[in-house]
C-alpha atoms as a PDB file:
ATOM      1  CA  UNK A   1       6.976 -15.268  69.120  1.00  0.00           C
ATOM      2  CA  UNK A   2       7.410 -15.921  72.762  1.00  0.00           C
ATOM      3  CA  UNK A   3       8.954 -19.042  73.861  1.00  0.00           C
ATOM      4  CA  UNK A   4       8.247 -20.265  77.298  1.00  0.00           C
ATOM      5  CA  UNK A   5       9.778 -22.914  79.592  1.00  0.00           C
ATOM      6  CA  UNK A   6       8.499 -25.954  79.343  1.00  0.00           C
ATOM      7  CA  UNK A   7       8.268 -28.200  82.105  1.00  0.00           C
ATOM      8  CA  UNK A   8       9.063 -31.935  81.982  1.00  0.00           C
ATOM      9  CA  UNK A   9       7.076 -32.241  85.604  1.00  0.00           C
ATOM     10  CA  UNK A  10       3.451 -33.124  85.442  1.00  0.00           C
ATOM     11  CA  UNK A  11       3.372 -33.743  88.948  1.00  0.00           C
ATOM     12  CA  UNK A  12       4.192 -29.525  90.124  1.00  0.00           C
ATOM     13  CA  UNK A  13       0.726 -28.770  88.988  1.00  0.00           C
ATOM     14  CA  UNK A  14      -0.818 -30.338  92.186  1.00  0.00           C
ATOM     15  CA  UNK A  15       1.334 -29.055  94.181  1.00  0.00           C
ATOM     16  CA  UNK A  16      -0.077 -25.631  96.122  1.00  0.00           C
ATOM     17  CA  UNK A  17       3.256 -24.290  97.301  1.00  0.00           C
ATOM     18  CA  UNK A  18       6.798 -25.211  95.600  1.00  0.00           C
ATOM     19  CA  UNK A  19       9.904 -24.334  97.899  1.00  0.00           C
ATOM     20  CA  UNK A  20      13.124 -23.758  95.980  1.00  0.00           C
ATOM     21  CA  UNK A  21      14.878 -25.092  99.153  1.00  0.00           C
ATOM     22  CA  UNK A  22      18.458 -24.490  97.628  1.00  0.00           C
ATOM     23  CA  UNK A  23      17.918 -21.115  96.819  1.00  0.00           C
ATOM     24  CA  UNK A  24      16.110 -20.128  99.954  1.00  0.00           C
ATOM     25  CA  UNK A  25      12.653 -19.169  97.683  1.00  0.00           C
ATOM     26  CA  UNK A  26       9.225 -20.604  97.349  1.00  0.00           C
ATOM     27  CA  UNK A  27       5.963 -19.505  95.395  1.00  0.00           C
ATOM     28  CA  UNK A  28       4.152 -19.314  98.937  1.00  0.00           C
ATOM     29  CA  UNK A  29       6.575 -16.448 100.182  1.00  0.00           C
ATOM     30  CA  UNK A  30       8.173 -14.941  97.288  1.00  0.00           C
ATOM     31  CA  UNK A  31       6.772 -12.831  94.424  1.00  0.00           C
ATOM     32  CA  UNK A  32       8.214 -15.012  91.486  1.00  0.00           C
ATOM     33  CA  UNK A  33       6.762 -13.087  88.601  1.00  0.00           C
ATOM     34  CA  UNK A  34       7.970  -9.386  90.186  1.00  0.00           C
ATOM     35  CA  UNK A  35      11.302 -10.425  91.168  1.00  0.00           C
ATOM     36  CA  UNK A  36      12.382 -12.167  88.000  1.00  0.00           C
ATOM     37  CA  UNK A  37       9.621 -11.670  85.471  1.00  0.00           C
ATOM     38  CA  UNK A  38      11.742  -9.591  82.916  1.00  0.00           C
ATOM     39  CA  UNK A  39      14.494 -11.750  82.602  1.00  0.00           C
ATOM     40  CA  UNK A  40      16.434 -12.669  79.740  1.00  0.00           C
ATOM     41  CA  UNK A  41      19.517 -13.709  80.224  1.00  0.00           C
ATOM     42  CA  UNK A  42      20.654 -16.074  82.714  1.00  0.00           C
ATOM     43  CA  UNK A  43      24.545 -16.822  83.175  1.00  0.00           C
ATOM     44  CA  UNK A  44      25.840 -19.785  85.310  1.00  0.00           C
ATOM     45  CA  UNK A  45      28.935 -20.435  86.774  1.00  0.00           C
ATOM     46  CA  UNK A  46      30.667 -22.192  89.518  1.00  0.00           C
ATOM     47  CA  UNK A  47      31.930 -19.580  92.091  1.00  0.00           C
ATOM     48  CA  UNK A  48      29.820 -17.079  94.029  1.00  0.00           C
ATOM     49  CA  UNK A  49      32.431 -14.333  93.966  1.00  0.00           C
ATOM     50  CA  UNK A  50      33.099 -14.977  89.787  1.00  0.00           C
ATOM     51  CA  UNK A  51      29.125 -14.576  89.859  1.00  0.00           C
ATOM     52  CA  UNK A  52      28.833 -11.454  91.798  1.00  0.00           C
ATOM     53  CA  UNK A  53      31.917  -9.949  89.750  1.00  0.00           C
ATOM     54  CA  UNK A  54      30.109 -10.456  86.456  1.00  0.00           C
ATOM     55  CA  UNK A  55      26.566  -8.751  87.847  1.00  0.00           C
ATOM     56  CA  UNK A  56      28.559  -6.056  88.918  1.00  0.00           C
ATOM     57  CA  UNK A  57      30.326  -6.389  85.624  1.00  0.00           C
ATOM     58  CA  UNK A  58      27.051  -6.465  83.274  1.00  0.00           C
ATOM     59  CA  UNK A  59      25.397  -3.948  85.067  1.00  0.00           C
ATOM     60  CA  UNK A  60      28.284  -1.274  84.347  1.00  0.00           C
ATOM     61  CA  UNK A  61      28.116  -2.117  80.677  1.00  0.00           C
ATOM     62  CA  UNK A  62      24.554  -1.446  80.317  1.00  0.00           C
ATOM     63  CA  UNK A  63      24.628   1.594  82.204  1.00  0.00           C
ATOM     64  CA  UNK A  64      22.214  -0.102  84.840  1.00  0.00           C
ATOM     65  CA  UNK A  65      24.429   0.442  88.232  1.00  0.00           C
ATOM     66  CA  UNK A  66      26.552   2.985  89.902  1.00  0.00           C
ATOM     67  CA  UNK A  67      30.156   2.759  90.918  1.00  0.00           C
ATOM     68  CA  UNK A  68      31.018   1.195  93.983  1.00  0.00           C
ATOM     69  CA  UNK A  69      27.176  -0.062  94.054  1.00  0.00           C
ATOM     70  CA  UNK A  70      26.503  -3.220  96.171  1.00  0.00           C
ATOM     71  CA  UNK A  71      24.664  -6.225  94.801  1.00  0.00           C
ATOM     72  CA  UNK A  72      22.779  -8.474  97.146  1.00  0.00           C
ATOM     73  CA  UNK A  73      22.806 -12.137  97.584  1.00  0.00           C
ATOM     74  CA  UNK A  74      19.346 -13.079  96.116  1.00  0.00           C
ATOM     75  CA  UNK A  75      19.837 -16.523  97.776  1.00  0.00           C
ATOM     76  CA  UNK A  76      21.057 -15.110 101.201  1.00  0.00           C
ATOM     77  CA  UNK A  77      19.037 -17.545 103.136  1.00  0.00           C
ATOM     78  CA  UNK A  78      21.616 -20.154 102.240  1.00  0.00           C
ATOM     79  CA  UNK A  79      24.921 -20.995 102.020  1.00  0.00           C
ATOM     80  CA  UNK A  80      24.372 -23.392  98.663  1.00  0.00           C
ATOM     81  CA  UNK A  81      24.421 -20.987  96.197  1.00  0.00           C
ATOM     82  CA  UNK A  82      24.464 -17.335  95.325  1.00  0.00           C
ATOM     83  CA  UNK A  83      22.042 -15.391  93.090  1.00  0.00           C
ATOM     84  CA  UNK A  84      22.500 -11.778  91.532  1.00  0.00           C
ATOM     85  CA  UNK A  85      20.404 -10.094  89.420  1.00  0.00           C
ATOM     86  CA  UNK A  86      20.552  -6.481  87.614  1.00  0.00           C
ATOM     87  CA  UNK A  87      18.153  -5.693  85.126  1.00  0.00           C
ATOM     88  CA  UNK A  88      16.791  -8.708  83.038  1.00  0.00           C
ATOM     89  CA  UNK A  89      20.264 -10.083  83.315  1.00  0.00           C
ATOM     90  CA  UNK A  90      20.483 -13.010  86.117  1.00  0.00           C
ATOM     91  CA  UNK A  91      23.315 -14.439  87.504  1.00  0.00           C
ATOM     92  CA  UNK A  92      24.018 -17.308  89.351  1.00  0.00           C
ATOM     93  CA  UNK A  93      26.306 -19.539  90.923  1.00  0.00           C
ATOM     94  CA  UNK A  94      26.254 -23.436  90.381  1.00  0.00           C
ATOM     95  CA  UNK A  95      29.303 -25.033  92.398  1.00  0.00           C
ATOM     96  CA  UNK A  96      31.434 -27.713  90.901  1.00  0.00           C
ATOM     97  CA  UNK A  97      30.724 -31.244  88.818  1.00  0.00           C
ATOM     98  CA  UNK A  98      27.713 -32.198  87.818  1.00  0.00           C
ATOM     99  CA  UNK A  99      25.188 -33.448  90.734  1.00  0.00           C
ATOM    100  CA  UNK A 100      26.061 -29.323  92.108  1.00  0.00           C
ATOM    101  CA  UNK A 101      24.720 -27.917  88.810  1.00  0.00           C
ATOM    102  CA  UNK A 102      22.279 -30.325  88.427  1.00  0.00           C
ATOM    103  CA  UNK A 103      20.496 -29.356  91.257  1.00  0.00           C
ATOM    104  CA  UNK A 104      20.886 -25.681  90.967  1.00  0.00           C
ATOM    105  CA  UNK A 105      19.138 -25.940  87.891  1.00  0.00           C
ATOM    106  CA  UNK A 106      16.018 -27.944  88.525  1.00  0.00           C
ATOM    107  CA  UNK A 107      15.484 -24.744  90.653  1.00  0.00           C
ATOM    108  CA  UNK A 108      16.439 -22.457  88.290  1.00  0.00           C
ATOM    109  CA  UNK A 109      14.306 -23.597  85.787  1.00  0.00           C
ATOM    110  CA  UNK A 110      11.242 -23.692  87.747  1.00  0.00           C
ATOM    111  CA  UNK A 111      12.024 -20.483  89.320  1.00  0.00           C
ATOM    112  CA  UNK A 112      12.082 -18.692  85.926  1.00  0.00           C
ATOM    113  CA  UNK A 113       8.936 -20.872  84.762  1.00  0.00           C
ATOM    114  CA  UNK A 114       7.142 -19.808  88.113  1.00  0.00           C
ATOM    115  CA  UNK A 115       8.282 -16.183  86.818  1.00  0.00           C
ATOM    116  CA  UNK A 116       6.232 -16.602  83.430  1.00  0.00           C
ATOM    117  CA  UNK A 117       9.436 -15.860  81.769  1.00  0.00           C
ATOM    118  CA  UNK A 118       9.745 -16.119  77.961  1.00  0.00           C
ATOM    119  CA  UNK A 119      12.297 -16.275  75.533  1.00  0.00           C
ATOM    120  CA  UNK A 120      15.103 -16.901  77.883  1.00  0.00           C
ATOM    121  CA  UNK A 121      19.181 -17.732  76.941  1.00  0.00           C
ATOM    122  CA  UNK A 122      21.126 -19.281  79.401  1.00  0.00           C
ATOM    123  CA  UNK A 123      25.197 -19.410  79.322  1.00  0.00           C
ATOM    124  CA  UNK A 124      27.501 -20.912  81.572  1.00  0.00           C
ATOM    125  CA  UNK A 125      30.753 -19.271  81.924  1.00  0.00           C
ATOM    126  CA  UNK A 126      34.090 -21.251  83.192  1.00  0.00           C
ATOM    127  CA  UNK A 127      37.311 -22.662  83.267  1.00  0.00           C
ATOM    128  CA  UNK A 128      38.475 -25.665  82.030  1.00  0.00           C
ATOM    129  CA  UNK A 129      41.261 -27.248  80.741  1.00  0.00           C
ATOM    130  CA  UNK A 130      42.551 -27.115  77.040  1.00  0.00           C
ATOM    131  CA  UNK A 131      43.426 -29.595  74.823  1.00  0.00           C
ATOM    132  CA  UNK A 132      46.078 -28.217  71.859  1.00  0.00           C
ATOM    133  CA  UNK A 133      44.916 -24.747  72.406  1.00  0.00           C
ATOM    134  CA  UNK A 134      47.148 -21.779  73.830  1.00  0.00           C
ATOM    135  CA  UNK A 135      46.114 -21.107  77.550  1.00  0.00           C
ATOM    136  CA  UNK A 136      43.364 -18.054  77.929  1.00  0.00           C
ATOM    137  CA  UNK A 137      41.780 -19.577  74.452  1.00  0.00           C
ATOM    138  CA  UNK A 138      38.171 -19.794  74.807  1.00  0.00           C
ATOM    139  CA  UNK A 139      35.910 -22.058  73.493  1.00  0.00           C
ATOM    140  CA  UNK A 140      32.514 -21.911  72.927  1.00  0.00           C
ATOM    141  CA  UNK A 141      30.570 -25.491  73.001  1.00  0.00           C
ATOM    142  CA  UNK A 142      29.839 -27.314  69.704  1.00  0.00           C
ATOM    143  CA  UNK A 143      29.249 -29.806  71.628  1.00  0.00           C
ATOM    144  CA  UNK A 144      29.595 -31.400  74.986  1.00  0.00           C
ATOM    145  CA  UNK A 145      30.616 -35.077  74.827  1.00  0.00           C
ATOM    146  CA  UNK A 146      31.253 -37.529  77.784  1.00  0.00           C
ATOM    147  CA  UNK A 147      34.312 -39.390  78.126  1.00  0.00           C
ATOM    148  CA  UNK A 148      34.243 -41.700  75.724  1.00  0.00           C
ATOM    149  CA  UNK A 149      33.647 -38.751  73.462  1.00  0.00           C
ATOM    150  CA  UNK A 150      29.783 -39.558  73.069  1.00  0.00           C
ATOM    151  CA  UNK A 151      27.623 -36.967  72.520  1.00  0.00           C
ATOM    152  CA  UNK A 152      25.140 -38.016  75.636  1.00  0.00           C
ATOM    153  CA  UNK A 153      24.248 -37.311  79.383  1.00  0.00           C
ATOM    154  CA  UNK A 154      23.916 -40.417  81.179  1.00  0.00           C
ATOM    155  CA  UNK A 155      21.882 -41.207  84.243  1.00  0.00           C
ATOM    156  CA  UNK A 156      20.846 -43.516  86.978  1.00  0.00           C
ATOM    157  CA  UNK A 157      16.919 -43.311  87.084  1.00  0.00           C
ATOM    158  CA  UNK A 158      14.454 -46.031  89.061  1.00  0.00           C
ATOM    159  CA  UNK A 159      17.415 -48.318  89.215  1.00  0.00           C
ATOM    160  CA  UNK A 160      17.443 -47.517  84.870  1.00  0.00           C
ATOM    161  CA  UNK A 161      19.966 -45.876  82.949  1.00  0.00           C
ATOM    162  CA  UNK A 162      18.471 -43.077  81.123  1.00  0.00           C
ATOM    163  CA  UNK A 163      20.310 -41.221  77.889  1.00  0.00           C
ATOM    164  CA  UNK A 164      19.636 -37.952  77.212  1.00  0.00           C
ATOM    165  CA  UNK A 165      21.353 -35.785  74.462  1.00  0.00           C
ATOM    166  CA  UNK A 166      23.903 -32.724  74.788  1.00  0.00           C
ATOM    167  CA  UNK A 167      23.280 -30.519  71.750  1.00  0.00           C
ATOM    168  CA  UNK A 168      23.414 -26.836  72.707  1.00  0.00           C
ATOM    169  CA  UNK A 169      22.094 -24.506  70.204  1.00  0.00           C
ATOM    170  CA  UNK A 170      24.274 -24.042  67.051  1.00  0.00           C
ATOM    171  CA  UNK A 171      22.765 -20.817  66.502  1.00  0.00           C
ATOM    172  CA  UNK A 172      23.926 -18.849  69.393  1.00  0.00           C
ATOM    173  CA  UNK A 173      27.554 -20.553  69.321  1.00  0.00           C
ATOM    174  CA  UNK A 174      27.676 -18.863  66.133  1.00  0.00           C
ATOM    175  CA  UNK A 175      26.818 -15.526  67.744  1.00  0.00           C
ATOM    176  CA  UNK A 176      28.965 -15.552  70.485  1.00  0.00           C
ATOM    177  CA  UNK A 177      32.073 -16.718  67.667  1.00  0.00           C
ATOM    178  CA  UNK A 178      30.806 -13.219  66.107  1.00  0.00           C
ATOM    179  CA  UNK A 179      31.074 -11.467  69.208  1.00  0.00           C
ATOM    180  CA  UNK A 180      34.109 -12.511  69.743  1.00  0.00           C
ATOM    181  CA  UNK A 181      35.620 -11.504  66.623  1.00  0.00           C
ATOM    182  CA  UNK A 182      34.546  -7.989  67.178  1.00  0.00           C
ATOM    183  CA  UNK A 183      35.832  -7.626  70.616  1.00  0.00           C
ATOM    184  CA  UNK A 184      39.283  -9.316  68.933  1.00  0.00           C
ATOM    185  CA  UNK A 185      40.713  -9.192  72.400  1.00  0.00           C
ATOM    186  CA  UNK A 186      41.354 -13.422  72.699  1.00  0.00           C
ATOM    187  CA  UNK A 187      41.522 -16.373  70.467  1.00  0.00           C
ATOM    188  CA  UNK A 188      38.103 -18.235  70.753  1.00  0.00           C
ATOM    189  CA  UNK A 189      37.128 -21.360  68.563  1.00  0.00           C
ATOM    190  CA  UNK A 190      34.362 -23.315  68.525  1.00  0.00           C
ATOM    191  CA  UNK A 191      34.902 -27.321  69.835  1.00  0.00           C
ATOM    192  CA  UNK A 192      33.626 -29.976  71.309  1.00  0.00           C
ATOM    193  CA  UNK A 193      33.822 -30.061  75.273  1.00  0.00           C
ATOM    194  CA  UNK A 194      34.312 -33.012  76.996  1.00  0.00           C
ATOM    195  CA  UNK A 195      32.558 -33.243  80.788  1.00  0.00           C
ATOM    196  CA  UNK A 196      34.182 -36.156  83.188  1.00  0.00           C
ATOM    197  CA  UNK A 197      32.785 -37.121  86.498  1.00  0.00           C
ATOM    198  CA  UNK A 198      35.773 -35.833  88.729  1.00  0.00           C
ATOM    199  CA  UNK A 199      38.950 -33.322  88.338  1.00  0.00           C
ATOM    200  CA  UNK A 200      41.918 -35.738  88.394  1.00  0.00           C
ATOM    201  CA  UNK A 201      41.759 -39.283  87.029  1.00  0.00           C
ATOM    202  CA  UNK A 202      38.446 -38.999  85.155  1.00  0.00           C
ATOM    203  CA  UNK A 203      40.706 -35.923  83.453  1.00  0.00           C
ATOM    204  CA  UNK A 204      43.625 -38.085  83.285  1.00  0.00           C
ATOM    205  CA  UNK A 205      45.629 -36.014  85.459  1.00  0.00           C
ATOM    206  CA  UNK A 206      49.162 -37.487  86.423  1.00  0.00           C
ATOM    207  CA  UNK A 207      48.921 -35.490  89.965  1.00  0.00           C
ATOM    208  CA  UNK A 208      45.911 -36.596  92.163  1.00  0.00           C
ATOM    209  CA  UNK A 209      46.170 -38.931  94.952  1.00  0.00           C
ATOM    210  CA  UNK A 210      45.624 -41.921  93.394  1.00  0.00           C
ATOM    211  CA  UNK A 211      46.535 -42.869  89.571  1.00  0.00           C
ATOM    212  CA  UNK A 212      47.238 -46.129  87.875  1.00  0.00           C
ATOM    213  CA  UNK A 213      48.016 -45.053  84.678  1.00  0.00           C
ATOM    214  CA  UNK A 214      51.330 -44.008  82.969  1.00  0.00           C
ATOM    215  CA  UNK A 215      52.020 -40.717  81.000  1.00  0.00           C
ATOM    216  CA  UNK A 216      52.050 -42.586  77.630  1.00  0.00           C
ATOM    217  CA  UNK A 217      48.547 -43.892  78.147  1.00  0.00           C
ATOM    218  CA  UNK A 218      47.400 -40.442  79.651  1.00  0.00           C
ATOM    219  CA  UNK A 219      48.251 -38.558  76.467  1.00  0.00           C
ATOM    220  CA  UNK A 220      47.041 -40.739  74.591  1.00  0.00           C
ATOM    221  CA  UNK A 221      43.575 -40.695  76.237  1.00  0.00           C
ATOM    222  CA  UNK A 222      44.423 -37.071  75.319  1.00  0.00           C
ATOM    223  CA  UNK A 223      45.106 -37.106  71.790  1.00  0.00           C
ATOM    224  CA  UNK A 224      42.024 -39.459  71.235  1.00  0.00           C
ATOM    225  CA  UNK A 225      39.992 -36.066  72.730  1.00  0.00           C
ATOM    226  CA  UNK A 226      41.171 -34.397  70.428  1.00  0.00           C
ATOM    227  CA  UNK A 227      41.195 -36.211  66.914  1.00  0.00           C
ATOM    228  CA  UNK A 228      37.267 -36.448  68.179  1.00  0.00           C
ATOM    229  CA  UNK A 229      37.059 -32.614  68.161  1.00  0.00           C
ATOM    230  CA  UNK A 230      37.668 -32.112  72.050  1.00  0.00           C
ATOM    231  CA  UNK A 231      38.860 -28.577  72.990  1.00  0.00           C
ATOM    232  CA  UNK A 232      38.734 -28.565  76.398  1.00  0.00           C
ATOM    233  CA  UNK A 233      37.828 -30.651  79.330  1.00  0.00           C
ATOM    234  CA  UNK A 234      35.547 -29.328  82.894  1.00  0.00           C
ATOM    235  CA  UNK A 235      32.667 -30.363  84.574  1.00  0.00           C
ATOM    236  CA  UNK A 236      29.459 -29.606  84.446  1.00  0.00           C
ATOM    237  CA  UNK A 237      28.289 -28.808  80.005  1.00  0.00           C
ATOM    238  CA  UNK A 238      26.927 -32.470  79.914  1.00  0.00           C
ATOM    239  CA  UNK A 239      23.878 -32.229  82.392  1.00  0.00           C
ATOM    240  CA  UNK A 240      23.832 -28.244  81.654  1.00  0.00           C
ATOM    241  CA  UNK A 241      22.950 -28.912  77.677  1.00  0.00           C
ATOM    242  CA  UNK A 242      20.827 -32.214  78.700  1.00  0.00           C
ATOM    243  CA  UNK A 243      18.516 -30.184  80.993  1.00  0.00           C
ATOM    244  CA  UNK A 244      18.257 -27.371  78.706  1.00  0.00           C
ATOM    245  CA  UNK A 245      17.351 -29.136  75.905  1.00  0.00           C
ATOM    246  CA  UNK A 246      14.835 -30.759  77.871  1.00  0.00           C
ATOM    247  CA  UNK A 247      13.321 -27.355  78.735  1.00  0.00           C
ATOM    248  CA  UNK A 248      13.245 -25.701  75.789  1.00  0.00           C
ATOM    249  CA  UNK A 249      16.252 -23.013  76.264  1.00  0.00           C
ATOM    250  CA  UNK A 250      18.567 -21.750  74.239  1.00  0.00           C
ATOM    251  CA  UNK A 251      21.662 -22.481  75.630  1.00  0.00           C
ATOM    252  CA  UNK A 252      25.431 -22.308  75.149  1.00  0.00           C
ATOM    253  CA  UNK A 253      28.558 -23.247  77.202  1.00  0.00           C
ATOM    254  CA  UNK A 254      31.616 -20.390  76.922  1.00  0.00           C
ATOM    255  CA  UNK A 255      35.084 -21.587  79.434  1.00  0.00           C
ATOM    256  CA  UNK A 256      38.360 -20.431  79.310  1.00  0.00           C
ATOM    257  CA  UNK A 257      41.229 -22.555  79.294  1.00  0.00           C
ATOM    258  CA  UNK A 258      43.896 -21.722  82.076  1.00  0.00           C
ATOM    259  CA  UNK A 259      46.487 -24.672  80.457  1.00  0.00           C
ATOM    260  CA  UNK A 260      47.383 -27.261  77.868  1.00  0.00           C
ATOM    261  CA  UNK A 261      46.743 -30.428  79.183  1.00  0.00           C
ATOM    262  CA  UNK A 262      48.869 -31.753  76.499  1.00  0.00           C
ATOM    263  CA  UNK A 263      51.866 -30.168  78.021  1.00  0.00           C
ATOM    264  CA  UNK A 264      51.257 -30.470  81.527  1.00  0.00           C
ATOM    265  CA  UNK A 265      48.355 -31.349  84.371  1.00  0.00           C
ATOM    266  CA  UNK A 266      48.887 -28.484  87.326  1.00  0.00           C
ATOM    267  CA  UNK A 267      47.619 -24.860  86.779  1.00  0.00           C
ATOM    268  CA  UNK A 268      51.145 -22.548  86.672  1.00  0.00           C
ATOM    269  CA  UNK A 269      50.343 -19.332  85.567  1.00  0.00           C
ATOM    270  CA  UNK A 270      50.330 -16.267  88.203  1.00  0.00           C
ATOM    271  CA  UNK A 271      47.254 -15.593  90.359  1.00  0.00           C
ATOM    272  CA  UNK A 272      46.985 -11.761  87.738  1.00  0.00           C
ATOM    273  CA  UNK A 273      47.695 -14.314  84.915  1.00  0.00           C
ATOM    274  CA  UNK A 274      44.158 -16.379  85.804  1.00  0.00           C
ATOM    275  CA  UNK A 275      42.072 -13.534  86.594  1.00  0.00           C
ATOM    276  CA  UNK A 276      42.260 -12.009  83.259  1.00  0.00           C
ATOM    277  CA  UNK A 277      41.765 -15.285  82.066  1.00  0.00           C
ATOM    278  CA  UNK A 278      38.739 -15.620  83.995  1.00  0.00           C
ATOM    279  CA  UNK A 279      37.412 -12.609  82.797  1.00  0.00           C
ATOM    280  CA  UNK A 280      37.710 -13.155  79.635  1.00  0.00           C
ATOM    281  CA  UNK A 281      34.129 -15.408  79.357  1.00  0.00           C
ATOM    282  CA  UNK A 282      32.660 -12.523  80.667  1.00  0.00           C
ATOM    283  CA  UNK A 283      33.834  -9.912  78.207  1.00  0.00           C
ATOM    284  CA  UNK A 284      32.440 -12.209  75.207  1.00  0.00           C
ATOM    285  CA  UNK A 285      29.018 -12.797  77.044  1.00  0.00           C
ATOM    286  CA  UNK A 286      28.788  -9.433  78.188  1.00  0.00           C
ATOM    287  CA  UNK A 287      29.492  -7.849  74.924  1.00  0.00           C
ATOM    288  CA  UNK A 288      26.519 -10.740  73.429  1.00  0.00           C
ATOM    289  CA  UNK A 289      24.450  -9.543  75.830  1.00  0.00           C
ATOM    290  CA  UNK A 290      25.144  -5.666  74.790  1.00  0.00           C
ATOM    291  CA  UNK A 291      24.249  -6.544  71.318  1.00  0.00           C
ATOM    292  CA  UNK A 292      21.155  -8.393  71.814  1.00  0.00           C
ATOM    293  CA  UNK A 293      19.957  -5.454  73.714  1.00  0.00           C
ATOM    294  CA  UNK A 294      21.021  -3.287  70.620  1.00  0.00           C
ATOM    295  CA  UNK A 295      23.514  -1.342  72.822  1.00  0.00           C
ATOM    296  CA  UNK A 296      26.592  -2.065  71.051  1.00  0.00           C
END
């Protein structure tokens, strides 16, 4: 059964020509179904370079690129963000917090719904912060909560606050917890990720610029996290699961976590340290990705 996106936008129907400005693409001067009609797997995350790394990553475990082979900048026409794509694996780049995502996917979405593409998973891949986990843990989104630990994506309408819900599909989360006990490379769990509105005090970081809190409250803000099942902290899961709900994809959220912010606020490790951290998310969703294409 073929599941297509579904768009919560009566209004594109009238509209001859739609121009993905941040991406650099439009229906009047690209070829949406050609260029991206057999895709099935779109991955997210915030840095161009982590983005391109993991193309050229995914296409050397399906045996789809050559060594040393170049992958171009889909979205070249702007600096905003960067697209890759190797076989019907995209990946893209989404900056940082949520109005950068947020954005990156209304285009995404109606790119791969201009594309006639069906039965789509999307997976955002990260960093974050843990919370009573071992640093280079990954967790795989339960949930993602706000911080007040709610289970909701809130948002400033027409001068109305609108409440949409974060539930990412249970199904795949249980997959990729699979996958990652056959790799059985990294500990991974399955938790509830909380998504603030800003790095340091929405985080309850000690060491921004400005903070009017003491330690004692800060942990425990912390502690409260995770009594309500909070395994790490970023950025961006919130308005990721709202909009995906909203459009009918599968979806899932998979971060790393480069510390424990119950033992300290500033990332320490080495700079070799964080990279295989980093790569990490992308072992686990390449490997899913391997096995859903029945190449494991």
């Amino acid at each position: 059964r073929e599941n297509f996106i579904h768009l919560c936008n009566p209004h594109l129907e009238k509209m001859k020509e739609d121009i993905l400005y941040h991406f650099a693409l439009g229906t009047g001067t690209h070829d949406f179904p050609a260029l991206f009609g057999d895709v099935k797997f779109v991955c997210v995350g915030g840095s161009p370079s982590r983005m391109k790394a993991f193309i050229a990553y995914i296409a050397e475990e399906l045996g789809l690129g050559s060594p040393g082979c170049d992958y171009p900048n889909i979205c070249a026409g702007t600096d905003r963000y960067a697209m890759y794509k190797v076989g019907p694996v995209l990946s893209v780049s989404h900056g940082m917090g949520i109005p950068s995502i947020s954005i990156m996917l209304h285009e995404l979405i109606k790119l791969l719904y201009h594309a006639k593409c069906s039965n789509i998973t999307i997976i955002r891949i990260g960093t974050s912060g843990g919370i009573g986990l071992e640093p280079g843990s990954v967790v795989i989104t339960g949930q993602s909560v706000d911080a007040t630990f709610k289970p909701q994506f809130e948002q400033v309408i027409l001068g109305k606050t609108v409440v949409r819900s974060t539930n990412l599909d249970e199904q795949l989360a249980k997959e990729l917890m699979q996958c990652s006990k056959e790799i059985g490379q990294f500990n991974t769990v399955i938790g509830n990720t909380m998504c603030t509105l800003d790095f340091y005090e929405g985080q309850g970081r000690l060491d921004g610029a400005i903070c009017l809190y003491n330690e004692e409250e800060k942990l425990q803000f912390l502690k409260e996290a995770y009594d309500a099942g909070v395994r790490n902290i970023e950025m961006e899961s919130s308005v990721f699961a709202a909009m995906c709900n909203l459009s009918g994809v599968k979806a899932a959220v998979v971060c790393v976590t480069l510390l424990n912010r119950l033992e300290g606020d500033q990332i320490s490790s080495s700079h070799d340290v964080l990279v295989e951290y980093q790569q990490r998310p992308q072992k686990l969703v390449g490997y899913f990705i391997k096995k859903s294409l029945g190449k494991v």
